[in-house]
PDB file of N, CA and C in Angstrom:
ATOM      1  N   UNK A   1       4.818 103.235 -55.351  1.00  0.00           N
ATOM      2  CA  UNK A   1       5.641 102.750 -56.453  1.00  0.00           C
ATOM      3  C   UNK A   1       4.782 101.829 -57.317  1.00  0.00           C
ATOM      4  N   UNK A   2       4.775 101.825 -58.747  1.00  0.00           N
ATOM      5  CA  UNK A   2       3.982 101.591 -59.744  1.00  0.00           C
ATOM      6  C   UNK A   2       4.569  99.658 -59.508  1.00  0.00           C
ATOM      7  N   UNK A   3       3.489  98.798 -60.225  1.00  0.00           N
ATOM      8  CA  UNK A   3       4.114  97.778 -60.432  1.00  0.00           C
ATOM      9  C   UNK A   3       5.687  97.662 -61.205  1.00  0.00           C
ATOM     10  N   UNK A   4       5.495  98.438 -62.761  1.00  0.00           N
ATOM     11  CA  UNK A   4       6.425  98.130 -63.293  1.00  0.00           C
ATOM     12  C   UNK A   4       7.897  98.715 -62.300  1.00  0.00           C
ATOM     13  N   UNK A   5       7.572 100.029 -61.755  1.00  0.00           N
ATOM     14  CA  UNK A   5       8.697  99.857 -61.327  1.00  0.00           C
ATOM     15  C   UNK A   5       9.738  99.487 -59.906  1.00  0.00           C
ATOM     16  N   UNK A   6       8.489  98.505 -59.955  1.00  0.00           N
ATOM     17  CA  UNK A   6       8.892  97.784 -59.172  1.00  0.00           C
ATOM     18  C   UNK A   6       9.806  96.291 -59.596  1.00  0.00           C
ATOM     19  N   UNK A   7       9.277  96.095 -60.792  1.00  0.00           N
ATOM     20  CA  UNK A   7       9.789  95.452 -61.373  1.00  0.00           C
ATOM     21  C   UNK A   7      11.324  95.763 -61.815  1.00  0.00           C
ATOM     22  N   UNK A   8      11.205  96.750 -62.346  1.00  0.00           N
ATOM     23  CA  UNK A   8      12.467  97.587 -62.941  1.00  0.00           C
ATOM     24  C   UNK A   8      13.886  97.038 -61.790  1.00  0.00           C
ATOM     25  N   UNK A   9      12.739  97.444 -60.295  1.00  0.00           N
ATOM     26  CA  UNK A   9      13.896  97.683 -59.583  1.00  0.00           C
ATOM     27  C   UNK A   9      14.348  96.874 -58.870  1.00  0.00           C
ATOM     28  N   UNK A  10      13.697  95.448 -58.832  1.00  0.00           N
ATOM     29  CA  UNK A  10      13.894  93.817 -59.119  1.00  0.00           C
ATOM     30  C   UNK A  10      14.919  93.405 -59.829  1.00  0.00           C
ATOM     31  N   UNK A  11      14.793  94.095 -60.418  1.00  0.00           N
ATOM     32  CA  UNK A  11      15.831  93.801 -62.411  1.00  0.00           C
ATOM     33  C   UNK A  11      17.280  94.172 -61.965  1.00  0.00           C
ATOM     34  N   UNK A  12      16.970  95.697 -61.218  1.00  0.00           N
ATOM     35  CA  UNK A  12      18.615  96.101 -60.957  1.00  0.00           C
ATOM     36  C   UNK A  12      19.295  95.563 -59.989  1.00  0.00           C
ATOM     37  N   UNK A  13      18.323  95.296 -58.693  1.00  0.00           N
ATOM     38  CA  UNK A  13      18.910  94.389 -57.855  1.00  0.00           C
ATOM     39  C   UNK A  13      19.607  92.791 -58.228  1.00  0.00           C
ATOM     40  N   UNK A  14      18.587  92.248 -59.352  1.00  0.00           N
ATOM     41  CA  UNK A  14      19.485  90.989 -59.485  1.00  0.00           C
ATOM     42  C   UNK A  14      20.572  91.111 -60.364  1.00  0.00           C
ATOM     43  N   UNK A  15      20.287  92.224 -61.451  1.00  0.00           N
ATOM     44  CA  UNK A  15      21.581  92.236 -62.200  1.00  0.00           C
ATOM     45  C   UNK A  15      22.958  92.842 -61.043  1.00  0.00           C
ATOM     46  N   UNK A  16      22.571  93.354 -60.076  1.00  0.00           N
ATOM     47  CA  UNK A  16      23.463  93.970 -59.254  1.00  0.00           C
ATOM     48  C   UNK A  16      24.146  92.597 -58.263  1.00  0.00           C
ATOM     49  N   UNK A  17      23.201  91.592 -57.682  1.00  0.00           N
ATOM     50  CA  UNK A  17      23.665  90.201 -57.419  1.00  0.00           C
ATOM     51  C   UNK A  17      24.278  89.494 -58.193  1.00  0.00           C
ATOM     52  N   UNK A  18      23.974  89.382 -59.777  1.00  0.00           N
ATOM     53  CA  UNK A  18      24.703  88.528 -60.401  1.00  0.00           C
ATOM     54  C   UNK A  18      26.094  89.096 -61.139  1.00  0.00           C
ATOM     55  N   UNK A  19      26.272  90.353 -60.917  1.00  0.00           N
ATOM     56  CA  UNK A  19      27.748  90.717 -60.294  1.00  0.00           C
ATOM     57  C   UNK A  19      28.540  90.352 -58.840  1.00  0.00           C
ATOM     58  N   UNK A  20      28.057  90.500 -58.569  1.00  0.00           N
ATOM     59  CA  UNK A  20      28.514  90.071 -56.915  1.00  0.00           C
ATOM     60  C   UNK A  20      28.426  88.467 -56.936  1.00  0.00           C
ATOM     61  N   UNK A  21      27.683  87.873 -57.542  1.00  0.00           N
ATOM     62  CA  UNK A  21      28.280  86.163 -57.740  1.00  0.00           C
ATOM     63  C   UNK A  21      29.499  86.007 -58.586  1.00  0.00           C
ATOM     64  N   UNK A  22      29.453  86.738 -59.404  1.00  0.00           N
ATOM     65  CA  UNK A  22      30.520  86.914 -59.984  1.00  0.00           C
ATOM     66  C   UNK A  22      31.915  86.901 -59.716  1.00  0.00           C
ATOM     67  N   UNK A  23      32.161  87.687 -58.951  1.00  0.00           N
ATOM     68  CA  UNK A  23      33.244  88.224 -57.742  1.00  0.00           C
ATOM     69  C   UNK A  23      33.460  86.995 -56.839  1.00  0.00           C
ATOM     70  N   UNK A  24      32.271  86.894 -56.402  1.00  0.00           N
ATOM     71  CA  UNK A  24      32.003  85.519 -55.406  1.00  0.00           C
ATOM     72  C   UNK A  24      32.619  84.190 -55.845  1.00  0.00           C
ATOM     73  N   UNK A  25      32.515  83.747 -57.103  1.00  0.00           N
ATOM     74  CA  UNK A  25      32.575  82.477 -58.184  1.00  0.00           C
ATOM     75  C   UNK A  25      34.396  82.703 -58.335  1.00  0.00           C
ATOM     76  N   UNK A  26      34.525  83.699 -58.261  1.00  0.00           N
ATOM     77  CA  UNK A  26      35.810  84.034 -59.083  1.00  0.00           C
ATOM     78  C   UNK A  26      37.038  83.915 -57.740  1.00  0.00           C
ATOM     79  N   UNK A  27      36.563  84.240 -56.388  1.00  0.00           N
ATOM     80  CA  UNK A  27      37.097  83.975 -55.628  1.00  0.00           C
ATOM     81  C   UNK A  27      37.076  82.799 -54.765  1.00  0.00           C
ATOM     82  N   UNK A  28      36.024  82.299 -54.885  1.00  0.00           N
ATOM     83  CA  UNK A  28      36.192  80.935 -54.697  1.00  0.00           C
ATOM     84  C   UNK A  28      36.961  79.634 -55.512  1.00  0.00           C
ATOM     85  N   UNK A  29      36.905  80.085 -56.547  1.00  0.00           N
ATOM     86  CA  UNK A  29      38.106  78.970 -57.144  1.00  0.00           C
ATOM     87  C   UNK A  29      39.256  79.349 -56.934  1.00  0.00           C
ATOM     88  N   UNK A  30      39.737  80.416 -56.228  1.00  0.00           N
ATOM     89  CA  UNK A  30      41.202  80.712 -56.174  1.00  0.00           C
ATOM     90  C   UNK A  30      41.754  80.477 -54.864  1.00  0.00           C
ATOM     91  N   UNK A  31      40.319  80.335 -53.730  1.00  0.00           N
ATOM     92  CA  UNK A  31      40.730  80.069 -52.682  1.00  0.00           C
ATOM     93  C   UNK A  31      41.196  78.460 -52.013  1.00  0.00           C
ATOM     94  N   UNK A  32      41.740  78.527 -50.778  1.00  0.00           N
ATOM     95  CA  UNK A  32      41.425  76.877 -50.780  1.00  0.00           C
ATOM     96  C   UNK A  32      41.936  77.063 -49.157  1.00  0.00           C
ATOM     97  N   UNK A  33      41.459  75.982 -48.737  1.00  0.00           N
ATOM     98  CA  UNK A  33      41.188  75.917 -46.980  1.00  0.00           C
ATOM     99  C   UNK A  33      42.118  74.910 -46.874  1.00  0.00           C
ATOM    100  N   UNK A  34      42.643  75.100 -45.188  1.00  0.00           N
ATOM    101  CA  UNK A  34      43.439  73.852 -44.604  1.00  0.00           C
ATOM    102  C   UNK A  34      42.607  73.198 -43.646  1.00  0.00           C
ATOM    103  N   UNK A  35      42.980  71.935 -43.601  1.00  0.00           N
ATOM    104  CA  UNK A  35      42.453  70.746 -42.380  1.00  0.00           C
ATOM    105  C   UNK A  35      43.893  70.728 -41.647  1.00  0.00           C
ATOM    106  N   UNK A  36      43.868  70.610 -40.450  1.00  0.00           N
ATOM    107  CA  UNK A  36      45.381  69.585 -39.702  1.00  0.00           C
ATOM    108  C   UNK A  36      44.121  68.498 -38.711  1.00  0.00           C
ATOM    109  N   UNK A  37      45.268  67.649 -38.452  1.00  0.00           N
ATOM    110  CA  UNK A  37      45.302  66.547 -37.667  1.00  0.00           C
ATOM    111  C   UNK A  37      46.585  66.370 -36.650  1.00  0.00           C
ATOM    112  N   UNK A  38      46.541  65.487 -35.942  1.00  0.00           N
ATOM    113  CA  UNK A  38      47.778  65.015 -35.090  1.00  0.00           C
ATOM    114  C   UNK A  38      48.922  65.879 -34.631  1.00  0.00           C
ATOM    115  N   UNK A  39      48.146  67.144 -33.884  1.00  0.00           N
ATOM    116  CA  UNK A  39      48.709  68.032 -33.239  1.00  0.00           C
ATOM    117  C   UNK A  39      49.830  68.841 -34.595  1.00  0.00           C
ATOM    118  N   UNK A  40      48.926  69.037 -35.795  1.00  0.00           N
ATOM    119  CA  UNK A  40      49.634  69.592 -36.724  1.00  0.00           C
ATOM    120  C   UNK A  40      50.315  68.749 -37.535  1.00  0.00           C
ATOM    121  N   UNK A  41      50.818  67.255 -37.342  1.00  0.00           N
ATOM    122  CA  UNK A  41      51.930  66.393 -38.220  1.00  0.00           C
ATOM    123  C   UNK A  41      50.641  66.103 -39.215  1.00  0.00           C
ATOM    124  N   UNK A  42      49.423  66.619 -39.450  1.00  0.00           N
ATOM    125  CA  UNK A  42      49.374  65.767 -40.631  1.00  0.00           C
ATOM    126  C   UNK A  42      47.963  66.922 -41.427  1.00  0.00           C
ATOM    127  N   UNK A  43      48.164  67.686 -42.335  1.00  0.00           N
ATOM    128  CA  UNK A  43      47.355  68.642 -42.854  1.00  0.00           C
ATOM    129  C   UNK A  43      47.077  68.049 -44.364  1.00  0.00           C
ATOM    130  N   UNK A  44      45.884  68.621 -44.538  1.00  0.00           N
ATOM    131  CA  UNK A  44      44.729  68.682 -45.872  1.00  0.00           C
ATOM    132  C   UNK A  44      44.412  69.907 -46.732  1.00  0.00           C
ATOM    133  N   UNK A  45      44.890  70.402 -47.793  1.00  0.00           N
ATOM    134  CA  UNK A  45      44.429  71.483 -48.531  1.00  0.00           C
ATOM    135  C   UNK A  45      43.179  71.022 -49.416  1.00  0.00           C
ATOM    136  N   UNK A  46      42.139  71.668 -49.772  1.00  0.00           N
ATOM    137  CA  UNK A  46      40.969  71.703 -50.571  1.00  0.00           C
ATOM    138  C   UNK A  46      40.760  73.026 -50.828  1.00  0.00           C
ATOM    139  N   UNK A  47      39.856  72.557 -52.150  1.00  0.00           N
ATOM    140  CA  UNK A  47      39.504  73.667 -52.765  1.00  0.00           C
ATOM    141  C   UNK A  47      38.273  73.929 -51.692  1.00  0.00           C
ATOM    142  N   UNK A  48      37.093  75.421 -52.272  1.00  0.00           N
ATOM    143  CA  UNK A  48      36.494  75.653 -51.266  1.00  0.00           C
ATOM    144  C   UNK A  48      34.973  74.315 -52.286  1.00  0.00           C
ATOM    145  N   UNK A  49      35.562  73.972 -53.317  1.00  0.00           N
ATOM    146  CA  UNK A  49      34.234  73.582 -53.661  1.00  0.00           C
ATOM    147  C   UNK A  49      34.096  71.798 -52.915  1.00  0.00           C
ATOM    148  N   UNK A  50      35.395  71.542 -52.238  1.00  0.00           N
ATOM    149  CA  UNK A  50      35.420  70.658 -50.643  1.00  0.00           C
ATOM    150  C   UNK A  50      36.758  69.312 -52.113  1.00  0.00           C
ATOM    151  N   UNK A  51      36.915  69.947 -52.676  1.00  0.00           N
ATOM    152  CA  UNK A  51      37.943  69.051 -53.635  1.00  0.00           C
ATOM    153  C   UNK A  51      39.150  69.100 -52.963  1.00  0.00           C
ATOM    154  N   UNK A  52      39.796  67.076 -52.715  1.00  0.00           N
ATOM    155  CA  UNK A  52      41.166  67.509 -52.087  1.00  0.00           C
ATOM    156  C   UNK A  52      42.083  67.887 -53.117  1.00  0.00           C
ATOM    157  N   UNK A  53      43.088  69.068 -52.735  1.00  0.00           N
ATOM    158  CA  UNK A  53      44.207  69.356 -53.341  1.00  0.00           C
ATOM    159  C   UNK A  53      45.330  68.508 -52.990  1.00  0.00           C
ATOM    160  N   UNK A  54      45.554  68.438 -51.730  1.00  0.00           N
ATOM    161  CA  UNK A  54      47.203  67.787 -51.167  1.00  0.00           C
ATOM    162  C   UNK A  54      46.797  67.185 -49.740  1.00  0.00           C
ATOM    163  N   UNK A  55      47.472  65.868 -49.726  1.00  0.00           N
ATOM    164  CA  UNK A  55      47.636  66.147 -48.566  1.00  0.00           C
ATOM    165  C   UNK A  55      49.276  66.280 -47.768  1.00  0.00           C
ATOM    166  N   UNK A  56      49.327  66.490 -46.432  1.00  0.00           N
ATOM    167  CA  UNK A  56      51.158  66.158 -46.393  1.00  0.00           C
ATOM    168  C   UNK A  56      50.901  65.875 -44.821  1.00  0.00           C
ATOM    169  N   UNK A  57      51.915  64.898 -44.726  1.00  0.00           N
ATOM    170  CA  UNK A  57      51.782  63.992 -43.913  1.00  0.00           C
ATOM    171  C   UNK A  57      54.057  64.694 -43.099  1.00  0.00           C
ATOM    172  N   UNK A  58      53.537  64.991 -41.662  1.00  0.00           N
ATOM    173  CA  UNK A  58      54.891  65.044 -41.422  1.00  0.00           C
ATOM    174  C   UNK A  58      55.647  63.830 -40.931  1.00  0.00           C
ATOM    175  N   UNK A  59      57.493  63.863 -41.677  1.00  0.00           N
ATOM    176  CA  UNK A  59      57.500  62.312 -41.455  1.00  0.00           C
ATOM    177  C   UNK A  59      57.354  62.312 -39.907  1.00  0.00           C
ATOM    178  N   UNK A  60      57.336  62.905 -38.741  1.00  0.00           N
ATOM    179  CA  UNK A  60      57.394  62.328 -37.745  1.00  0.00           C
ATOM    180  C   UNK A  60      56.289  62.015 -37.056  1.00  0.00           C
ATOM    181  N   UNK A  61      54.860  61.983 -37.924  1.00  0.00           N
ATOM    182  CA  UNK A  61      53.455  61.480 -38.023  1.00  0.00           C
ATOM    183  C   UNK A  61      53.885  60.465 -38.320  1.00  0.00           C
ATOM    184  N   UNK A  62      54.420  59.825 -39.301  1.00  0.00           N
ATOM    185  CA  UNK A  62      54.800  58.463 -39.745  1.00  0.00           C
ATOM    186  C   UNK A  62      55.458  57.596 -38.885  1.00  0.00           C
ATOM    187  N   UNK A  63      56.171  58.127 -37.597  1.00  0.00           N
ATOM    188  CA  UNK A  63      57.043  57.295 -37.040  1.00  0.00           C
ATOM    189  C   UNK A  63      56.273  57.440 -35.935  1.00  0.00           C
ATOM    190  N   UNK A  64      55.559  58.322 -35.242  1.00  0.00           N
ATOM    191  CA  UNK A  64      54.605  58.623 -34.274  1.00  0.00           C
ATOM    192  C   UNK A  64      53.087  57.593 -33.993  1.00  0.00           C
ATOM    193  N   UNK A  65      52.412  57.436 -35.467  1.00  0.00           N
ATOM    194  CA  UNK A  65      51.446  57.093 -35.707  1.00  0.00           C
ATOM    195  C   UNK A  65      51.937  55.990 -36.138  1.00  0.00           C
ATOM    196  N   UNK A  66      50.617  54.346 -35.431  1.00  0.00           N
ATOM    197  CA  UNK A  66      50.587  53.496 -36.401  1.00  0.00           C
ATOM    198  C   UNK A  66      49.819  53.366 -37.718  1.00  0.00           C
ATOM    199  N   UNK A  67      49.760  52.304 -38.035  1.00  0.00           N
ATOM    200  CA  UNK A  67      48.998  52.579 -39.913  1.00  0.00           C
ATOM    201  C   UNK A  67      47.823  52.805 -39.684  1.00  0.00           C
ATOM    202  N   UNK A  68      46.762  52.749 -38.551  1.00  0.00           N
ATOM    203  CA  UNK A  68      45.338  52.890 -38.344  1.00  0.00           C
ATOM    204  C   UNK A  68      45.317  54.087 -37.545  1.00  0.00           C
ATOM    205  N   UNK A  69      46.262  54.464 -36.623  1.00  0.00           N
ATOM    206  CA  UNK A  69      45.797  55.456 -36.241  1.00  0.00           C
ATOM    207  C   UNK A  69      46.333  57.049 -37.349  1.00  0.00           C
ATOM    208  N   UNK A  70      47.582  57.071 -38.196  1.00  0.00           N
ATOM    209  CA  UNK A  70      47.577  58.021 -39.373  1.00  0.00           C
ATOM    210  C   UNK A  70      46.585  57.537 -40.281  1.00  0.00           C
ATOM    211  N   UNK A  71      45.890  56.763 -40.132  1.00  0.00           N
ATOM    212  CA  UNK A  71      45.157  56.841 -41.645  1.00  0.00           C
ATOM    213  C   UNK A  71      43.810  57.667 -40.352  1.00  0.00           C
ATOM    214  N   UNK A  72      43.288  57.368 -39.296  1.00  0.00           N
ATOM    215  CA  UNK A  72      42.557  57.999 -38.950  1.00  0.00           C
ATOM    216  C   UNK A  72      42.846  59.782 -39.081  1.00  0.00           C
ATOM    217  N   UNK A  73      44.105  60.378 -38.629  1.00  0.00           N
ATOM    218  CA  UNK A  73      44.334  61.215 -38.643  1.00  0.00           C
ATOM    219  C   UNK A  73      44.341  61.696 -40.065  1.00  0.00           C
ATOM    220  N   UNK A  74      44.252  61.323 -40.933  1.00  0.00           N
ATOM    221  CA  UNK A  74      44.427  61.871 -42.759  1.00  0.00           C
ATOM    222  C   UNK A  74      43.203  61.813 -42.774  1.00  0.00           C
ATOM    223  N   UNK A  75      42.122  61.131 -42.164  1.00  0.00           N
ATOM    224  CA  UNK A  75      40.737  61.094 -42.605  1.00  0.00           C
ATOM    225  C   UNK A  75      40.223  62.505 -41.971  1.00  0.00           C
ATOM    226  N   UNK A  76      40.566  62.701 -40.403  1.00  0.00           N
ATOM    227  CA  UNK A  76      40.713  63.836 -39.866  1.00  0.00           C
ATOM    228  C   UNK A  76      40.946  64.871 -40.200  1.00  0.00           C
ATOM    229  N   UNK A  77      42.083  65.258 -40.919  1.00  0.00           N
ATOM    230  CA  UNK A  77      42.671  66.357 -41.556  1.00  0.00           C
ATOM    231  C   UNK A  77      41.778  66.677 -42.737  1.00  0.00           C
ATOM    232  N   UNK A  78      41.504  65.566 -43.589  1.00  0.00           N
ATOM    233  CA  UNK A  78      40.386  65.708 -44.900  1.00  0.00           C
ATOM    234  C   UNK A  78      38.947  66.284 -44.562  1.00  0.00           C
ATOM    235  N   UNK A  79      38.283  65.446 -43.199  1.00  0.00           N
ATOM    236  CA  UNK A  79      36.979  66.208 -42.655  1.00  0.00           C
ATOM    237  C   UNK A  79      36.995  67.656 -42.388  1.00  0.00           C
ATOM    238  N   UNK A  80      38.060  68.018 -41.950  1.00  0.00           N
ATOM    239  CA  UNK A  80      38.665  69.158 -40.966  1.00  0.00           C
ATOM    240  C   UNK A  80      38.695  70.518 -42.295  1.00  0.00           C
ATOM    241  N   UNK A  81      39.127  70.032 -43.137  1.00  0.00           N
ATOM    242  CA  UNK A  81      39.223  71.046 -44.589  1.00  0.00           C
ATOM    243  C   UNK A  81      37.846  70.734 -45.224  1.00  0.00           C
ATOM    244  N   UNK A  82      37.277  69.861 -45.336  1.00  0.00           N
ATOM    245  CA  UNK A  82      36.004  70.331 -46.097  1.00  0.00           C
ATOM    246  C   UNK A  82      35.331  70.664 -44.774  1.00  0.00           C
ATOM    247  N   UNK A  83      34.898  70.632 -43.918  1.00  0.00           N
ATOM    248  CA  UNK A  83      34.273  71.671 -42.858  1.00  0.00           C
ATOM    249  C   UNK A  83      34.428  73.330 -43.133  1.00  0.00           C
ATOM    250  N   UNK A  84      35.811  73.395 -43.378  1.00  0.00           N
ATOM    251  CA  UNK A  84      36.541  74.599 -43.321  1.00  0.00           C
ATOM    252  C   UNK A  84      35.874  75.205 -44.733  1.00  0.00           C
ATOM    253  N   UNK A  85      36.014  74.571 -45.875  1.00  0.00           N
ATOM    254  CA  UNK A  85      35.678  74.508 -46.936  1.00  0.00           C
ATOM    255  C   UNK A  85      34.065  74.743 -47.506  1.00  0.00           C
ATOM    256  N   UNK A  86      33.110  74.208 -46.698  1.00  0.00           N
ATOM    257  CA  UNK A  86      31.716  74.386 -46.235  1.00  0.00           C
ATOM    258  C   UNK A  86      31.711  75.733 -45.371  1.00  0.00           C
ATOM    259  N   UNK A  87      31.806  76.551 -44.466  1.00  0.00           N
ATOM    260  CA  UNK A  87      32.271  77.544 -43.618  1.00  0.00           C
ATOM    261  C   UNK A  87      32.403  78.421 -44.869  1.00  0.00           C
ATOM    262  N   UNK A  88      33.638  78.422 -45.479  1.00  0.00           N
ATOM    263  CA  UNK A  88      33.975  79.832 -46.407  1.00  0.00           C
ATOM    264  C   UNK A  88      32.857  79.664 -47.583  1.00  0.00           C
ATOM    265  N   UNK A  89      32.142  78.866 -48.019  1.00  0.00           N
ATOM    266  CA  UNK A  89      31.118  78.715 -48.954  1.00  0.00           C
ATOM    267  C   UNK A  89      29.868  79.422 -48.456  1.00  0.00           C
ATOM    268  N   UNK A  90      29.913  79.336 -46.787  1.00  0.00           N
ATOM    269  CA  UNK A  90      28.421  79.760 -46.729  1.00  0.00           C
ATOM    270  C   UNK A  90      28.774  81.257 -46.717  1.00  0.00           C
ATOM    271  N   UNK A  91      29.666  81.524 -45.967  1.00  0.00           N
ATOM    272  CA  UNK A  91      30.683  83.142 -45.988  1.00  0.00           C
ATOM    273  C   UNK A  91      30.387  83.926 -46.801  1.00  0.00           C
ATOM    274  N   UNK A  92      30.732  82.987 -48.172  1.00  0.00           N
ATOM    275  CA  UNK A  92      30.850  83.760 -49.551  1.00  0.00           C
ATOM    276  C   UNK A  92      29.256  84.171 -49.907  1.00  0.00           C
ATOM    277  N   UNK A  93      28.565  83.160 -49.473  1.00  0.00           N
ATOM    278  CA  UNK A  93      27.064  83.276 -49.934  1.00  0.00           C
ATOM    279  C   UNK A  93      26.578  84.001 -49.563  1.00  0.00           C
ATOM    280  N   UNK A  94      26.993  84.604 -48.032  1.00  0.00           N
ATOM    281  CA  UNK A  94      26.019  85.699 -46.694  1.00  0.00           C
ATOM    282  C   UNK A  94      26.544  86.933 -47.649  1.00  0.00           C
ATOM    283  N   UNK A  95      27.383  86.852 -48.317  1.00  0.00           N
ATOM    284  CA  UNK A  95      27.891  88.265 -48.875  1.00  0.00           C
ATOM    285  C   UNK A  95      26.553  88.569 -50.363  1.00  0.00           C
ATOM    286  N   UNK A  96      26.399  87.487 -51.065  1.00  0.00           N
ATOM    287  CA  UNK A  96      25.229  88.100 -51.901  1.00  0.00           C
ATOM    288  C   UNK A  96      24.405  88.172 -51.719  1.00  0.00           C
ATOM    289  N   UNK A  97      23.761  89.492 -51.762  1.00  0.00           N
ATOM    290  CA  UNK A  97      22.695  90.174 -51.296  1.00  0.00           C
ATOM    291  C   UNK A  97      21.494  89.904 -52.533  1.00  0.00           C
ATOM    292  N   UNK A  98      20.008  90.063 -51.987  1.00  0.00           N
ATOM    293  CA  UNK A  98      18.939  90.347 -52.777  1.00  0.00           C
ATOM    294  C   UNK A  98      18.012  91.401 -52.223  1.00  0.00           C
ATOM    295  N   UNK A  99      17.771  92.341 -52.210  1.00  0.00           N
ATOM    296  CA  UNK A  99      16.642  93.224 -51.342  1.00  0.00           C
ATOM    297  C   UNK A  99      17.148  93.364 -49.683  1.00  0.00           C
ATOM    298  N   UNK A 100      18.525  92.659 -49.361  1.00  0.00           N
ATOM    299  CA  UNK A 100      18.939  93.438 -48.297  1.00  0.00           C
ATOM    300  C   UNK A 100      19.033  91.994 -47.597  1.00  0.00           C
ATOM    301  N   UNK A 101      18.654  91.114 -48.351  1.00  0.00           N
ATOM    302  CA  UNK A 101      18.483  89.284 -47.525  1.00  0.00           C
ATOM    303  C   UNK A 101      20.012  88.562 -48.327  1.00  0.00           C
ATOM    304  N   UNK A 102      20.279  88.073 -47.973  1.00  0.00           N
ATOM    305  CA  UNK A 102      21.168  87.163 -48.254  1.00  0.00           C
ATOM    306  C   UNK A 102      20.955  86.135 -48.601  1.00  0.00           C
ATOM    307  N   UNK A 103      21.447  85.519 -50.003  1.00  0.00           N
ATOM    308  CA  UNK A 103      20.629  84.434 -50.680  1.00  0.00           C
ATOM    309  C   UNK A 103      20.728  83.613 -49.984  1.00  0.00           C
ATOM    310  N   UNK A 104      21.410  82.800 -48.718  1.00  0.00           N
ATOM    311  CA  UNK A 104      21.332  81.779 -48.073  1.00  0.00           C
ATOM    312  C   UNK A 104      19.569  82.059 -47.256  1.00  0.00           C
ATOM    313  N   UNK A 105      19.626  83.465 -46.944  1.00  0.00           N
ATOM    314  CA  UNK A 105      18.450  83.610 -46.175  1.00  0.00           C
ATOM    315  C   UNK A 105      16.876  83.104 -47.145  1.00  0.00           C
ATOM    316  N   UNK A 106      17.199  83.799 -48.291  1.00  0.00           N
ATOM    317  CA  UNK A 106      15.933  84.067 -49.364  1.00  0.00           C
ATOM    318  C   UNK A 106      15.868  82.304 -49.550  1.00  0.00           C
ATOM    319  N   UNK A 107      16.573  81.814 -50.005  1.00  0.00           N
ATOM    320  CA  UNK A 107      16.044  80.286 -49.897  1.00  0.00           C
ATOM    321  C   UNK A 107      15.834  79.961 -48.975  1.00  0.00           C
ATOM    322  N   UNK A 108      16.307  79.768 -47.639  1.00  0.00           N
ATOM    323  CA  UNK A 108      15.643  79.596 -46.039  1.00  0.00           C
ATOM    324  C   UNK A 108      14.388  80.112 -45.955  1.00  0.00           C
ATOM    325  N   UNK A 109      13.983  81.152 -46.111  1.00  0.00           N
ATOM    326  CA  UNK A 109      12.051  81.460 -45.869  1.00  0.00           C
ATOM    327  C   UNK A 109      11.755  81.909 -47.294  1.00  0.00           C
ATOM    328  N   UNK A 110      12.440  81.797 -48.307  1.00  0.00           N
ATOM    329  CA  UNK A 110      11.281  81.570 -49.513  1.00  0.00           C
ATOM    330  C   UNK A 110      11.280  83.555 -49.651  1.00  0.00           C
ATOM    331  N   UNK A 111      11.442  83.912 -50.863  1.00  0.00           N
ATOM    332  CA  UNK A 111      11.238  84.967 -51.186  1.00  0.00           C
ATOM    333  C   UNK A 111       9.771  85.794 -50.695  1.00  0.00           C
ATOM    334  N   UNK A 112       9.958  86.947 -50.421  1.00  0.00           N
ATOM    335  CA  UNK A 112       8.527  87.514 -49.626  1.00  0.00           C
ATOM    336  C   UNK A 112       8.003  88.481 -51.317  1.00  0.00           C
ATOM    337  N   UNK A 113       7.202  87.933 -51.949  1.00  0.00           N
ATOM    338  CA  UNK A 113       6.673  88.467 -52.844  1.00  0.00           C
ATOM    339  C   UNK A 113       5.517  89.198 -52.890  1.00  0.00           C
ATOM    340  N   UNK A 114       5.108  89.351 -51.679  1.00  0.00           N
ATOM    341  CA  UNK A 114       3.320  89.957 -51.250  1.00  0.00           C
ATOM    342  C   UNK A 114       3.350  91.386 -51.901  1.00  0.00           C
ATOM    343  N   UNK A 115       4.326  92.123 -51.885  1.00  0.00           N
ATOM    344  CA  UNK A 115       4.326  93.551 -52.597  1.00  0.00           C
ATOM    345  C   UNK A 115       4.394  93.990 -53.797  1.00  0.00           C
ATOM    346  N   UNK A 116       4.796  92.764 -54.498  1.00  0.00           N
ATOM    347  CA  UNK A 116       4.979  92.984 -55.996  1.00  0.00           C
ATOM    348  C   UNK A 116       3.622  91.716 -56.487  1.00  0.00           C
ATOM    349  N   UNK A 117       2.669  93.274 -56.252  1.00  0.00           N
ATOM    350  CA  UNK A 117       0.942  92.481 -56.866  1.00  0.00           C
ATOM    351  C   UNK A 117       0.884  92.866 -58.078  1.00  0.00           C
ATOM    352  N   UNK A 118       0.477  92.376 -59.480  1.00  0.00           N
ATOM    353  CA  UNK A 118       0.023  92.723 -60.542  1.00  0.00           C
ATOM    354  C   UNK A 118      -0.768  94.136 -60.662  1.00  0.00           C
ATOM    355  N   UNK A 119      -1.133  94.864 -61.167  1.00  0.00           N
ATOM    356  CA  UNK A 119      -2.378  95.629 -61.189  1.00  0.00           C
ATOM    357  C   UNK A 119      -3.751  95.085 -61.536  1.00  0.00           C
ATOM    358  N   UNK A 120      -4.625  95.245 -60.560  1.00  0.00           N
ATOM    359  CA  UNK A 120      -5.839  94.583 -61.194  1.00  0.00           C
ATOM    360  C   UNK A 120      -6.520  95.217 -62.129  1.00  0.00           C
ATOM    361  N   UNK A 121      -7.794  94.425 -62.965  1.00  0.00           N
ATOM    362  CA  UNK A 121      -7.797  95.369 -64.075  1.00  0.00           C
ATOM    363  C   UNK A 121      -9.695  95.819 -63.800  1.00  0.00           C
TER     364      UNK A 121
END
């Protein structure tokens, strides 16, 4: 395979990824993860980009829990959703592909460029 078209076929692969981020981008803002705490009385919604949406607190967390130990549990529930929230981010990422690597991978060891040599002259 010639340099250029190797190049070419560089070109289609990323234009073919930056569809698939696309998709990716588009479903990630629509998604959003739960945290719980305190055997369920006390949950966290976030977006996946780890933004809190809500939290809700059940009242019988309130009558259960004192003021230090529900505020521990809301801190809980908040860690618990951006974890969750981190998780579906990397998810989304293992799904876009480059040459068969997954961009989480291609930044982990650095793109392997040894095959796409110039022509010497």
């Amino acid at each position: 395979m010639s340099f250029g078209n190797q190049v070419e076929d560089l070109i289609a692969q990323t234009k073919q990824m930056m569809r698939q981020a696309e998709e990716v981008m588009r479903e990630l803002r629509e998604r959003s993860v739960e945290g719980v705490a305190a055997g369920g009385r006390v949950t966290a919604v976030a977006d996946v980009s780890g933004g809190l949406r809500e939290i809700h607190v059940h009242p019988r967390a309130v009558r259960l829990l004192d003021n230090r130990s529900l505020g521990d549990a809301i801190a809980a529930a908040v860690q618990d959703a951006e974890d969750n929230a981190a998780r579906a981010r990397d998810e989304a990422l293992d799904r876009l592909t480059l040459g068969g690597k997954s961009i989480r991978q291609i930044f982990a060891e650095g793109p392997d460029l040894s095959a796409m040599r110039p022509p010497t002259a």
